[in-house]
N, C-alpha and C. Protein backbone atom coordinates (compact mmCIF):
# COMPACT_ATOMS: atom_id res chain seq x y z
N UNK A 1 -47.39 -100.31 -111.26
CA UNK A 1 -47.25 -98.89 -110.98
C UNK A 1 -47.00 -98.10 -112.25
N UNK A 2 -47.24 -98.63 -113.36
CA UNK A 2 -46.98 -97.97 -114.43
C UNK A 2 -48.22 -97.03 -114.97
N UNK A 3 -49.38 -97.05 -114.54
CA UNK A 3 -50.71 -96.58 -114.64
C UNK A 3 -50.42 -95.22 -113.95
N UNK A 4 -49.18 -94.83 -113.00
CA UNK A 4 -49.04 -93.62 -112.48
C UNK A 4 -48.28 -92.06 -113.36
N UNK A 5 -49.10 -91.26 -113.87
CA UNK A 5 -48.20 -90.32 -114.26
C UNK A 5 -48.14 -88.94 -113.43
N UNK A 6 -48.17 -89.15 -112.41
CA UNK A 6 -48.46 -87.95 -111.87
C UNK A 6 -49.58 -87.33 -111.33
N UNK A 7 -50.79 -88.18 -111.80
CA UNK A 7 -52.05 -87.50 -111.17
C UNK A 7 -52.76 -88.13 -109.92
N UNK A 8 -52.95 -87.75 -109.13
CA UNK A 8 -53.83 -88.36 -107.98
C UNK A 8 -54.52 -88.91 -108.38
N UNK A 9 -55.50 -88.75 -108.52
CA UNK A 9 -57.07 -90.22 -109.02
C UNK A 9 -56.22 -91.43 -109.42
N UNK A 10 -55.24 -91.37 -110.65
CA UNK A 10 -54.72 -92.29 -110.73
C UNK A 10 -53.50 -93.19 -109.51
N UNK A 11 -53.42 -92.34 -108.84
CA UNK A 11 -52.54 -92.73 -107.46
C UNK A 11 -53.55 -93.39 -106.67
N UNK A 12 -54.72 -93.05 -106.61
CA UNK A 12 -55.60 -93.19 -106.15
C UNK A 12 -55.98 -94.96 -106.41
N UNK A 13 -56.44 -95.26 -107.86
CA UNK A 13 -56.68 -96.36 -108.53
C UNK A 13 -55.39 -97.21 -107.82
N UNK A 14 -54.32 -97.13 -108.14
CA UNK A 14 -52.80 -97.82 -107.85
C UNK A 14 -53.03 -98.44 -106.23
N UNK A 15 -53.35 -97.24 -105.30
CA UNK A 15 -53.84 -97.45 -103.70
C UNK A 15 -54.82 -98.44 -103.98
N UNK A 16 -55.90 -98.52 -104.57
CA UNK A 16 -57.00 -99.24 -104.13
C UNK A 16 -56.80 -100.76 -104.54
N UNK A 17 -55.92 -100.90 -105.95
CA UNK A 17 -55.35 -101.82 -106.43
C UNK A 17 -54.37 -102.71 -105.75
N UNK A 18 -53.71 -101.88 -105.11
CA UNK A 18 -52.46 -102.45 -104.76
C UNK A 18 -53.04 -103.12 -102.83
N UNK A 19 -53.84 -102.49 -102.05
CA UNK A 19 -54.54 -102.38 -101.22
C UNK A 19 -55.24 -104.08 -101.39
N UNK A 20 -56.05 -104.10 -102.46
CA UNK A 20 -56.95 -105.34 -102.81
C UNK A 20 -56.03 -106.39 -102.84
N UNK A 21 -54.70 -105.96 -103.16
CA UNK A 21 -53.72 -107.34 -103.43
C UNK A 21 -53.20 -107.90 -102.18
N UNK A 22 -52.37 -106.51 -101.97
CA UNK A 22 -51.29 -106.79 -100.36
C UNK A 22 -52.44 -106.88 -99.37
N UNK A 23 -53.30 -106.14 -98.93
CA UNK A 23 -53.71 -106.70 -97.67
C UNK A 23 -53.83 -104.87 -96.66
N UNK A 24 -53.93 -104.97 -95.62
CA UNK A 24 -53.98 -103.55 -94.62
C UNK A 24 -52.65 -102.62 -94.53
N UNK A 25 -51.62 -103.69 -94.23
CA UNK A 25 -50.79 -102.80 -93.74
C UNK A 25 -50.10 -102.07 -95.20
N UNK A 26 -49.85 -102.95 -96.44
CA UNK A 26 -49.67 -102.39 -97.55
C UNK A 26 -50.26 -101.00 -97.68
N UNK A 27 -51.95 -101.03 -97.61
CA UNK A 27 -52.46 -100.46 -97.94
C UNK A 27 -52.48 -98.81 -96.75
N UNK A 28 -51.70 -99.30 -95.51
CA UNK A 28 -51.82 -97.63 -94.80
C UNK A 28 -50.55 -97.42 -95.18
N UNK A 29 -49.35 -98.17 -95.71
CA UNK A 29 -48.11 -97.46 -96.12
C UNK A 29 -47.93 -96.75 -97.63
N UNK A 30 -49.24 -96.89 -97.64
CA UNK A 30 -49.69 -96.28 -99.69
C UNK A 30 -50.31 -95.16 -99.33
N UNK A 31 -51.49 -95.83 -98.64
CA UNK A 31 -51.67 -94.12 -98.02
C UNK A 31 -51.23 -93.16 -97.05
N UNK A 32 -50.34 -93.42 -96.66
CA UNK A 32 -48.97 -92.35 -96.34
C UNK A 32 -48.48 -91.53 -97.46
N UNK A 33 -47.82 -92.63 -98.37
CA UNK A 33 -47.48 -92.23 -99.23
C UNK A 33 -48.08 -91.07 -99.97
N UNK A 34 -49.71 -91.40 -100.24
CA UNK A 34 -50.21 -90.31 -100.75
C UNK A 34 -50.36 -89.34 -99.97
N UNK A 35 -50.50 -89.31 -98.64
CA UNK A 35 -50.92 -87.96 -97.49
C UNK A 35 -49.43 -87.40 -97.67
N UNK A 36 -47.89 -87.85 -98.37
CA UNK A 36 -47.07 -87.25 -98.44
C UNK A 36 -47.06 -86.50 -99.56
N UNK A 37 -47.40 -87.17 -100.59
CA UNK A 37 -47.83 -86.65 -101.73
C UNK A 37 -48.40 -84.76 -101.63
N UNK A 38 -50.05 -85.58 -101.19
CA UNK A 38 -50.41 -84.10 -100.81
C UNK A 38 -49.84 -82.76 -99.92
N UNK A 39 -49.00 -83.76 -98.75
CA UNK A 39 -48.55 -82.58 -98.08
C UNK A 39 -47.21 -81.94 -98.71
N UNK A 40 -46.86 -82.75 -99.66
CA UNK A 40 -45.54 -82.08 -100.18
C UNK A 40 -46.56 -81.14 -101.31
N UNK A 41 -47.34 -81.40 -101.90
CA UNK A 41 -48.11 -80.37 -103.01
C UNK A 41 -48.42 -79.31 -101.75
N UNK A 42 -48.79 -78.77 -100.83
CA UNK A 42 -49.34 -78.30 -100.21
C UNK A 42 -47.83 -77.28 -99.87
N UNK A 43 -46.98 -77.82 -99.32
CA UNK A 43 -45.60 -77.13 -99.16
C UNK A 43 -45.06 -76.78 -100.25
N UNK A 44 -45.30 -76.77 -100.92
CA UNK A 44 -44.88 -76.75 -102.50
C UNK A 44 -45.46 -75.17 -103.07
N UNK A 45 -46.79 -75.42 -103.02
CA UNK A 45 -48.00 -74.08 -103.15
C UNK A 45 -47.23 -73.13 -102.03
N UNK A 46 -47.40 -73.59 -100.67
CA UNK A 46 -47.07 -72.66 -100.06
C UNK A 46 -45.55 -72.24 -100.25
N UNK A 47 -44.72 -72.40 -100.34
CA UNK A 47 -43.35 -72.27 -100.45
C UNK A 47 -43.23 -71.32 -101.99
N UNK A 48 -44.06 -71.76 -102.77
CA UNK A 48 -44.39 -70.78 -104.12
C UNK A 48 -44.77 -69.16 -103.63
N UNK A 49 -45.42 -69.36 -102.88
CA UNK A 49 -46.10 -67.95 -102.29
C UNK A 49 -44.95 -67.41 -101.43
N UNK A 50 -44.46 -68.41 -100.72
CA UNK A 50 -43.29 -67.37 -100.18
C UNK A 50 -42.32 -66.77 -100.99
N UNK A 51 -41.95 -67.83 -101.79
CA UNK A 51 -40.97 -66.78 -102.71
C UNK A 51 -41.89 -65.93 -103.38
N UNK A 52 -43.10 -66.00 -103.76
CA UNK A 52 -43.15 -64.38 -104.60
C UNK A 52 -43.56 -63.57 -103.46
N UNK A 53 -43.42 -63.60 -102.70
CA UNK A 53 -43.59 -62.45 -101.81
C UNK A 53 -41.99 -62.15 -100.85
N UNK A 54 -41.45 -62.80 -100.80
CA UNK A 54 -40.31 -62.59 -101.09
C UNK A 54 -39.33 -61.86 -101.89
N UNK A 55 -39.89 -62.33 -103.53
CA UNK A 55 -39.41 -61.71 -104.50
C UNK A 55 -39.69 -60.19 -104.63
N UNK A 56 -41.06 -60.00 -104.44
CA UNK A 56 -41.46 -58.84 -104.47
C UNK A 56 -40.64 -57.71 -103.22
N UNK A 57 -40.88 -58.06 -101.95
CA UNK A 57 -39.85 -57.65 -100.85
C UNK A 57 -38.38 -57.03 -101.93
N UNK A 58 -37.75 -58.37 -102.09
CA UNK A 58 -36.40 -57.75 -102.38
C UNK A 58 -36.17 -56.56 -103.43
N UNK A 59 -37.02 -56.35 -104.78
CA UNK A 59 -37.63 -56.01 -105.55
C UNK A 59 -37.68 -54.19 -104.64
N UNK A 60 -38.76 -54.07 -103.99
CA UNK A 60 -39.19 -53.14 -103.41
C UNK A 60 -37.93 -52.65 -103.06
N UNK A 61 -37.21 -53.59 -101.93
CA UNK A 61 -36.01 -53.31 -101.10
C UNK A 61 -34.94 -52.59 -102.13
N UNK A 62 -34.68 -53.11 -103.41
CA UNK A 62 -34.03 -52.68 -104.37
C UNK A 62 -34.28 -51.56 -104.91
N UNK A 63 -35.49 -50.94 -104.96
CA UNK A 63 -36.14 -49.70 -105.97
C UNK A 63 -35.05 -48.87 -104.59
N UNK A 64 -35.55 -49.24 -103.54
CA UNK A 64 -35.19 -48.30 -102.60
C UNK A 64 -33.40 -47.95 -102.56
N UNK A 65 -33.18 -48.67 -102.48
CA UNK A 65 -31.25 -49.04 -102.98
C UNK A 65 -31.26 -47.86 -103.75
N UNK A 66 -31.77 -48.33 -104.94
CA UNK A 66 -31.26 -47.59 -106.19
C UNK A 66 -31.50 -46.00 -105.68
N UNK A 67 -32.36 -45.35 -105.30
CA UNK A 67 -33.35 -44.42 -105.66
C UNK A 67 -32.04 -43.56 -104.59
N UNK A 68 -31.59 -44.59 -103.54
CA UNK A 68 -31.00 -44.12 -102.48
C UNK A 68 -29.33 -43.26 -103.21
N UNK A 69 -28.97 -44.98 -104.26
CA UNK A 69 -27.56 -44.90 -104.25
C UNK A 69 -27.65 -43.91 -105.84
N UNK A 70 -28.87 -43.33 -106.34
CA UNK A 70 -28.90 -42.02 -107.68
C UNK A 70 -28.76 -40.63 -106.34
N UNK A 71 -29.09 -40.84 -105.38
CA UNK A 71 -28.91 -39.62 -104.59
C UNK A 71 -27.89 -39.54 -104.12
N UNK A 72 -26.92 -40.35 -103.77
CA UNK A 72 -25.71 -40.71 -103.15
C UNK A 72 -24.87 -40.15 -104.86
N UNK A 73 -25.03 -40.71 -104.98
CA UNK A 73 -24.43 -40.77 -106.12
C UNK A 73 -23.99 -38.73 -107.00
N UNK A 74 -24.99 -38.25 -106.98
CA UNK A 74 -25.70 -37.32 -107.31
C UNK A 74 -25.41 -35.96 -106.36
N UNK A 75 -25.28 -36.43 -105.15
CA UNK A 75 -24.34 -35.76 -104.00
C UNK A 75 -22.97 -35.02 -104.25
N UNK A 76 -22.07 -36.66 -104.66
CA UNK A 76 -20.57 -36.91 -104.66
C UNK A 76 -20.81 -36.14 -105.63
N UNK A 77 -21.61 -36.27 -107.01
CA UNK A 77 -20.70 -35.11 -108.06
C UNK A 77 -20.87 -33.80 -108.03
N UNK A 78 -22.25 -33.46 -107.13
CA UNK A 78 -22.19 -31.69 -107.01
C UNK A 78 -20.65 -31.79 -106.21
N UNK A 79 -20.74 -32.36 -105.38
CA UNK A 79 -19.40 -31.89 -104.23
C UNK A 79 -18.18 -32.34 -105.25
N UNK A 80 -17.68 -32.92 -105.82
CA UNK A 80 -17.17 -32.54 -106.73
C UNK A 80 -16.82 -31.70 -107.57
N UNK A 81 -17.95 -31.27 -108.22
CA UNK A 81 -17.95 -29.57 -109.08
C UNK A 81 -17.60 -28.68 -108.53
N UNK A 82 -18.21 -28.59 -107.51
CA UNK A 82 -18.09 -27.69 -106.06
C UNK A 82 -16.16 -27.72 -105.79
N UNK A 83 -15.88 -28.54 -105.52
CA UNK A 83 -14.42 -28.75 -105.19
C UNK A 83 -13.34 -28.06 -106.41
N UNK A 84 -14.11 -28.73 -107.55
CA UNK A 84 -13.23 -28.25 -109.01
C UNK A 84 -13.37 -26.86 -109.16
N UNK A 85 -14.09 -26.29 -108.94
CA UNK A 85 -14.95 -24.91 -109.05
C UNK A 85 -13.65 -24.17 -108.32
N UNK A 86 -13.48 -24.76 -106.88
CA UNK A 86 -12.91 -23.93 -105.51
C UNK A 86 -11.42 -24.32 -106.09
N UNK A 87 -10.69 -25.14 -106.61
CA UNK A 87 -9.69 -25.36 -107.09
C UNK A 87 -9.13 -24.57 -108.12
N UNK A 88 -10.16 -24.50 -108.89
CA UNK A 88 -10.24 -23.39 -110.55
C UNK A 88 -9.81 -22.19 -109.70
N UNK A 89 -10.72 -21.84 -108.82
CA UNK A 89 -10.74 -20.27 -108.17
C UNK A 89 -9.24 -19.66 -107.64
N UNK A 90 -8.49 -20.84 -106.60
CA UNK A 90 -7.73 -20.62 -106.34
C UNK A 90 -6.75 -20.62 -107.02
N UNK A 91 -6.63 -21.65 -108.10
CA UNK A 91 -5.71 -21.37 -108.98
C UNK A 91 -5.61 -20.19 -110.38
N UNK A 92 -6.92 -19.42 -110.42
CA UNK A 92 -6.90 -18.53 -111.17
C UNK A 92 -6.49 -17.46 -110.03
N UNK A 93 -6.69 -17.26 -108.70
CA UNK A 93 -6.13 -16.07 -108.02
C UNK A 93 -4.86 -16.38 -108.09
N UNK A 94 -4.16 -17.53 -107.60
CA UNK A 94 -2.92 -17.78 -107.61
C UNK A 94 -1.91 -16.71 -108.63
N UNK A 95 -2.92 -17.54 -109.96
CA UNK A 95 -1.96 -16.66 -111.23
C UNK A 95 -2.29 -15.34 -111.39
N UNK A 96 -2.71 -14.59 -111.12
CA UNK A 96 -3.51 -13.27 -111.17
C UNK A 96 -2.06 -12.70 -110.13
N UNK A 97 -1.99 -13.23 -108.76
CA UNK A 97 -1.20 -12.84 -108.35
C UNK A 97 0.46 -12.75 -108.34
N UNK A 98 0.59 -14.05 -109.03
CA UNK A 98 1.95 -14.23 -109.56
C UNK A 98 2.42 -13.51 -110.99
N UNK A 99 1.21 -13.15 -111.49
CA UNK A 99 1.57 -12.20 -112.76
C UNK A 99 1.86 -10.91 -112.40
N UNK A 100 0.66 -10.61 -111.37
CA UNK A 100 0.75 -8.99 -110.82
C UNK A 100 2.03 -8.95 -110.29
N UNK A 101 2.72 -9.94 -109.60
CA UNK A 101 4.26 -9.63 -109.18
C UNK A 101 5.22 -9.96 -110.28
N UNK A 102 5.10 -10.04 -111.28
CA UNK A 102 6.09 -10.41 -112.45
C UNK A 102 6.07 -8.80 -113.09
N UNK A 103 4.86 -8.58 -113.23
CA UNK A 103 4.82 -7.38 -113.90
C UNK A 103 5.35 -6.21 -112.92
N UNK A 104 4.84 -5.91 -112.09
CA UNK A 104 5.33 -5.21 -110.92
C UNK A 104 7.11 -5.02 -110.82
N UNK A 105 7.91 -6.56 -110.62
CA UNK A 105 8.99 -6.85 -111.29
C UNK A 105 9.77 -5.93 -112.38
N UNK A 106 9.13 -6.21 -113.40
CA UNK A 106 9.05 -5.82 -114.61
C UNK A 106 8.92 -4.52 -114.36
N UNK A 107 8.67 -3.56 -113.58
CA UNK A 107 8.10 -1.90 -113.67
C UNK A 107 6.81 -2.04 -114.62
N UNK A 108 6.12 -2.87 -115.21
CA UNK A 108 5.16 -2.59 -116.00
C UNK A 108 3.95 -2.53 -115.10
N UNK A 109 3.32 -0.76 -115.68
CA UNK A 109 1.86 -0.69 -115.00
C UNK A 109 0.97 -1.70 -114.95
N UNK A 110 0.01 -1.81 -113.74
CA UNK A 110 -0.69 -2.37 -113.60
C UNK A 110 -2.19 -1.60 -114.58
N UNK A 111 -2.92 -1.96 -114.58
CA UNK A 111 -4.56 -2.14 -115.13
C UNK A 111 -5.06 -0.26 -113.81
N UNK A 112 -5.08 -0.66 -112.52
CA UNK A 112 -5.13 0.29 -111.73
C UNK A 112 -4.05 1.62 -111.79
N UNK A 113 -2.89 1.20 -111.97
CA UNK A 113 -1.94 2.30 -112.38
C UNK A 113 -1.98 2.86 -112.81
N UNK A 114 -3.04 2.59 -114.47
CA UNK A 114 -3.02 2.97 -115.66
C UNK A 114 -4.46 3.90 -115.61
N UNK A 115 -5.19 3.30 -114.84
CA UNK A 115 -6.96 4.25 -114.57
C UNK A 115 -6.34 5.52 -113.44
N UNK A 116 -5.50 4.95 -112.64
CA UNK A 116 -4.92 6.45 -111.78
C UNK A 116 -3.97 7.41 -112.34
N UNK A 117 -3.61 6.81 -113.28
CA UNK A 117 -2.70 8.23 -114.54
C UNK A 117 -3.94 8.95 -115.07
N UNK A 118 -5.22 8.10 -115.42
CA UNK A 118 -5.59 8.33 -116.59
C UNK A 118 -6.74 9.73 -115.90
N UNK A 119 -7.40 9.44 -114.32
CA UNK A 119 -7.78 10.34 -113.36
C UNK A 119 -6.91 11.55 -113.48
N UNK A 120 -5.55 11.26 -112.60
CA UNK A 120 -4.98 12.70 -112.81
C UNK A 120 -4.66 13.39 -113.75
N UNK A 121 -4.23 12.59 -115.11
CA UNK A 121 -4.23 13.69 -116.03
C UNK A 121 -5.28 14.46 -116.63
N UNK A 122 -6.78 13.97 -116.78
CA UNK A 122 -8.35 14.49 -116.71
C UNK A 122 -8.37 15.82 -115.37
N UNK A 123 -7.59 15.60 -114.61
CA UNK A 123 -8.05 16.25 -113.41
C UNK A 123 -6.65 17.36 -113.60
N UNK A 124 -5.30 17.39 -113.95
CA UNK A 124 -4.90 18.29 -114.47
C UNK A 124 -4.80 19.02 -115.67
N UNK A 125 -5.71 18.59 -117.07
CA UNK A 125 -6.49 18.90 -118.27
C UNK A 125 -7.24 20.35 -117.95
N UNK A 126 -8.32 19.64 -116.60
CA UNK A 126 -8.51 20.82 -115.68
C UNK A 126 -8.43 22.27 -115.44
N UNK A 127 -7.40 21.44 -114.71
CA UNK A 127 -6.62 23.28 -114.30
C UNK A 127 -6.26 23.72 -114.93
N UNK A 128 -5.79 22.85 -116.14
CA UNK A 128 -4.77 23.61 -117.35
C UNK A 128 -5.94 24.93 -117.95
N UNK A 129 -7.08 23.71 -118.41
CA UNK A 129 -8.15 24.65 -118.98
C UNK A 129 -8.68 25.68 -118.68
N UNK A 130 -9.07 25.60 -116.86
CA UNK A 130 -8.88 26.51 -115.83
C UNK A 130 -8.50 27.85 -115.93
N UNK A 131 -7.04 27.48 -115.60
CA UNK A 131 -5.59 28.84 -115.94
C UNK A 131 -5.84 29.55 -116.86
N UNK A 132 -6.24 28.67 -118.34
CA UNK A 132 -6.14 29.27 -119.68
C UNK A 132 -7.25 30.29 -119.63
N UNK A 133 -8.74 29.60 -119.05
CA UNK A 133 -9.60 30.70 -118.74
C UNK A 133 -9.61 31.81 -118.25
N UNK A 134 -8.49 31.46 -116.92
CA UNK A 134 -8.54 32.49 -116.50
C UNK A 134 -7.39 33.99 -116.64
N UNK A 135 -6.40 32.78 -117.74
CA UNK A 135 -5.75 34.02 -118.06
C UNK A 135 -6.47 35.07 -119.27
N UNK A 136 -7.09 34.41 -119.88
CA UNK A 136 -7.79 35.11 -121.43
C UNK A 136 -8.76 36.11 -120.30
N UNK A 137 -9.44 35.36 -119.73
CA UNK A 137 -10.49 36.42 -118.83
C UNK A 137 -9.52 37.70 -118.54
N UNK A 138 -8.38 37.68 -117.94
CA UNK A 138 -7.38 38.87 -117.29
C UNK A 138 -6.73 39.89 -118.95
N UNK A 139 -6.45 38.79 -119.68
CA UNK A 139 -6.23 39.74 -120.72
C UNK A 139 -7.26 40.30 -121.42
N UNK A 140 -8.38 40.32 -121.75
CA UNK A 140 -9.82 41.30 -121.78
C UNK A 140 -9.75 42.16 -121.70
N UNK A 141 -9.35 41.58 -120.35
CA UNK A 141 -9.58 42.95 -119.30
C UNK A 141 -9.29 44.14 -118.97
N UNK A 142 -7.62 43.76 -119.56
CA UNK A 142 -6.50 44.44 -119.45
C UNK A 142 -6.50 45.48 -121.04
């Protein structure tokens, strides 16, 4: 059996050899042997094909994962920003309002206080100018 490296024909030679020596029944338990041979090459091929189609499957199955878990993913951090954003907001009104009552506190005008002085005194500038007109008009006159 040393004439065997692996190739059929030569498995082949070994069968016919070994067949001529032993006799029948030798010779159908050799060729078993080889119909195992082949059918294991045969499961072999086929079992090759299953895994790459297999491989490919999981492969596919994976693009899809990913493609899924960049959108997932991609979600969580708008809603995130979104959250930090609404957090920022409230905590900038927060202080807006806790200053406006410090100052308030304080008697110090507000920003609005200061545009409603700044109205009425424009709006009694006015009348002043007004009066003045209308007193110079009366002394003319007079």
């Amino acid at each position: 059996m040393s004439k065997t490296n692996g190739n059929v024909p030569q498995l082949i030679n070994v069968v016919e050899e070994e067949a001529a020596r032993t006799g029948g029944a030798t010779r159908r338990v050799l060729l078993a042997a080889l119909g195992l041979v082949s059918w294991g090459q045969d499961q072999l091929d086929g079992l090759q094909t299953r895994v790459e189609e297999t491989f490919a499957d999981l492969v596919e199955r994976g693009e899809g994962l990913e493609k899924d878990g960049r959108q997932m993913l991609d979600e969580m951090a708008e809603r995130r920003r979104s959250q930090a954003k609404e957090a920022n907001e409230k905590l900038e009104s927060g202080m807006e309002q806790r200053v406006e009552a410090l100052l308030t506190r304080l008697n110090v005008p507000t920003r609005d206080d200061i545009k409603e002085l700044g109205t009425k005194l424009n709006s009694l500038n006015r009348k002043i100018d007004d009066l003045k007109k209308a007193r110079e008009g009366t002394k003319t006159a007079a």
